[in-house]
C-alpha atoms as a PDB file:
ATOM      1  CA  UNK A   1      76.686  76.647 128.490  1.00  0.00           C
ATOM      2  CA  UNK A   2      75.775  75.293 125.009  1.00  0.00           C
ATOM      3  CA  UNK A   3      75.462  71.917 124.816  1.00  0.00           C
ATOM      4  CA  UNK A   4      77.711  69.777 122.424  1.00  0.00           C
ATOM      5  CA  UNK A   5      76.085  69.455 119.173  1.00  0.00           C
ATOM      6  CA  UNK A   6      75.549  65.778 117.972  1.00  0.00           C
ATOM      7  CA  UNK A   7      79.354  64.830 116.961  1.00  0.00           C
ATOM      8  CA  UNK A   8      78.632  62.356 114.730  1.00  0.00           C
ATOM      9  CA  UNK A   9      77.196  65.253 111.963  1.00  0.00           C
ATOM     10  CA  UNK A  10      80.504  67.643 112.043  1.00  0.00           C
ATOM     11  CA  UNK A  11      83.530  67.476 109.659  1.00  0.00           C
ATOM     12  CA  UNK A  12      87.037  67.078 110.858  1.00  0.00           C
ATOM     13  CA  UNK A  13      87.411  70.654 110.248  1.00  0.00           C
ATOM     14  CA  UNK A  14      83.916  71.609 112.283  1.00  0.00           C
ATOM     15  CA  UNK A  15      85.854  69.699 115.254  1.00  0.00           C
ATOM     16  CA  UNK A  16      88.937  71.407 115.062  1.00  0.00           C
ATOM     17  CA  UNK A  17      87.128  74.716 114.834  1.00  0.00           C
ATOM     18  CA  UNK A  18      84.932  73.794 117.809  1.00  0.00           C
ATOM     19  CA  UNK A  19      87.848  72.846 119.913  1.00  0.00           C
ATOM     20  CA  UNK A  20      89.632  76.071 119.177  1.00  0.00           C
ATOM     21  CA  UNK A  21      86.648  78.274 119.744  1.00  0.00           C
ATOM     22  CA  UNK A  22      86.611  76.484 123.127  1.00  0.00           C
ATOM     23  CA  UNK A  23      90.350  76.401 124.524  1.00  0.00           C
ATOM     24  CA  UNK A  24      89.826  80.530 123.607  1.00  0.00           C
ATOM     25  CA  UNK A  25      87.019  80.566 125.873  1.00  0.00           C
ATOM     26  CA  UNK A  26      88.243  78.451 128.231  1.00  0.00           C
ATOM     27  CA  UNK A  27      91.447  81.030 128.186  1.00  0.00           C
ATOM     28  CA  UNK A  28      89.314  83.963 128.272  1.00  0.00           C
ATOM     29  CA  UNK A  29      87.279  82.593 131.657  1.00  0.00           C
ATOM     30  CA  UNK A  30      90.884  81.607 133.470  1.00  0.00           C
ATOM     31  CA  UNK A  31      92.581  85.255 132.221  1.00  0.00           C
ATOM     32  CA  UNK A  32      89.217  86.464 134.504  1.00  0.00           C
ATOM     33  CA  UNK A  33      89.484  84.377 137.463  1.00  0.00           C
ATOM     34  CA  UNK A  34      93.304  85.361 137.630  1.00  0.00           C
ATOM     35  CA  UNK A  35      92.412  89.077 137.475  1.00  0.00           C
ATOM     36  CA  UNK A  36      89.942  88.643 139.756  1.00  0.00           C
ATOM     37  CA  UNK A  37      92.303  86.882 142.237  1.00  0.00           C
ATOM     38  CA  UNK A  38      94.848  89.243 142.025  1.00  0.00           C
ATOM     39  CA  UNK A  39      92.096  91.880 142.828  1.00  0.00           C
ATOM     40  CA  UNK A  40      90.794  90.247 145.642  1.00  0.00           C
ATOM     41  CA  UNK A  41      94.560  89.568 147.016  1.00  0.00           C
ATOM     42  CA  UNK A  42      95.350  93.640 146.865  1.00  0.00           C
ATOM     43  CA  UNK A  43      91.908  93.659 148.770  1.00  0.00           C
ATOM     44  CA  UNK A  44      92.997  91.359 151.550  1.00  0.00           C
ATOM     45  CA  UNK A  45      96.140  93.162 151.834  1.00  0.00           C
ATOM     46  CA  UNK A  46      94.655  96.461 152.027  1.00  0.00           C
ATOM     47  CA  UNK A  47      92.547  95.151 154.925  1.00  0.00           C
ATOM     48  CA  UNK A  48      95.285  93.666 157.008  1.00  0.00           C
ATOM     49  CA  UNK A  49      97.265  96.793 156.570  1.00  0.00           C
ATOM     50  CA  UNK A  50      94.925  98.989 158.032  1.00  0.00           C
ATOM     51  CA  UNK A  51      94.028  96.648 160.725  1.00  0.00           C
ATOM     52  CA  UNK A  52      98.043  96.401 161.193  1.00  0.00           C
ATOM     53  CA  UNK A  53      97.678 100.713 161.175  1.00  0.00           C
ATOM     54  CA  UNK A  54      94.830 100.542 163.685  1.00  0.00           C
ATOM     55  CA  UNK A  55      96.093  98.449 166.255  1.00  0.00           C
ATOM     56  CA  UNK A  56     100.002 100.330 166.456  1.00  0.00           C
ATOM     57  CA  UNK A  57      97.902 103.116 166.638  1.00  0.00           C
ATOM     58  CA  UNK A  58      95.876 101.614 169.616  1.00  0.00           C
ATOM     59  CA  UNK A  59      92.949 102.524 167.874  1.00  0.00           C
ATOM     60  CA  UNK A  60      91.467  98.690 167.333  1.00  0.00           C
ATOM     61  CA  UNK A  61      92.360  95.718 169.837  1.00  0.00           C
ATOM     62  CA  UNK A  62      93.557  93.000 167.701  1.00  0.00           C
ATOM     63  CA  UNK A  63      94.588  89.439 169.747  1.00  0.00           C
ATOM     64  CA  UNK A  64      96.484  88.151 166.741  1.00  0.00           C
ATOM     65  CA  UNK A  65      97.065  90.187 163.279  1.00  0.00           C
ATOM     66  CA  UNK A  66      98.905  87.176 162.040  1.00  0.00           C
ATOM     67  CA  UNK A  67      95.768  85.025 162.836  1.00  0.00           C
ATOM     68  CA  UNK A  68      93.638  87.663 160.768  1.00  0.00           C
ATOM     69  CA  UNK A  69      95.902  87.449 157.803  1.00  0.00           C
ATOM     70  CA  UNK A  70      95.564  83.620 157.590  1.00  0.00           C
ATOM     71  CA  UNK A  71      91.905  83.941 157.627  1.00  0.00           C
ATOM     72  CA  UNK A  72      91.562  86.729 155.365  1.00  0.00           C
ATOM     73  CA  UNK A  73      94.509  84.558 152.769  1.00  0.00           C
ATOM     74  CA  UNK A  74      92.013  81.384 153.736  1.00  0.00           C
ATOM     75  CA  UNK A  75      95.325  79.738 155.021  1.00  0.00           C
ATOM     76  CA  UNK A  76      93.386  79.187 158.613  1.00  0.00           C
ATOM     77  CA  UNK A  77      93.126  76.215 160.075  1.00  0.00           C
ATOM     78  CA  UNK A  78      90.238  75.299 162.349  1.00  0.00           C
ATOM     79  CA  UNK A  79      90.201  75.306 165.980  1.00  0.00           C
ATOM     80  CA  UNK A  80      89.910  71.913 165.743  1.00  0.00           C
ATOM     81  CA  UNK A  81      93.405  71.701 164.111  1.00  0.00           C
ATOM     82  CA  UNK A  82      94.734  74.135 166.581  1.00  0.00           C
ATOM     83  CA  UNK A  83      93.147  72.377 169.722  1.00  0.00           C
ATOM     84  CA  UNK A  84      95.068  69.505 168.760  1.00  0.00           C
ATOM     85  CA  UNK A  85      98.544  71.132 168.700  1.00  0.00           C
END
């Protein structure tokens, strides 16, 4: 990352320009972190499903498949949380 240049010299117009140049950056950076999300969410799924596939087929000895899916989603809690339940 650049660092700003020394405000005090730019125009009301180099601001502007600045700010715009960065909100499309900053758009272009969150448009990537979405897709990337969304990838790694069809990922997850994938994973569950054929652990799901596995274990009906008695192929794979799963305790808890909804356990897996909230640590795959990084909805688990800890066994802390759970102990105290």
């Amino acid at each position: 990352m650049e660092p700003l240049p020394d405000l005090s010299t730019l125009t009301d117009d180099d601001l502007r320009v600045t700010i715009r140049e960065l909100e499309k950056e900053e758009d272009e950076i969150s448009f990537r972190r979405r897709v990337l999300h969304g990838r790694i969410d069809i990922l997850r799924a994938e994973l569950v499903a054929r652990l799901r596939e596995q274990v009906s087929a008695g192929e794979a000895k799963l305790a808890d498949v909804e356990r897996l899916s909230e640590i795959l989603t990084g909805k688990a809690t800890s066994a802390a949380d759970r102990d105290d339940t």
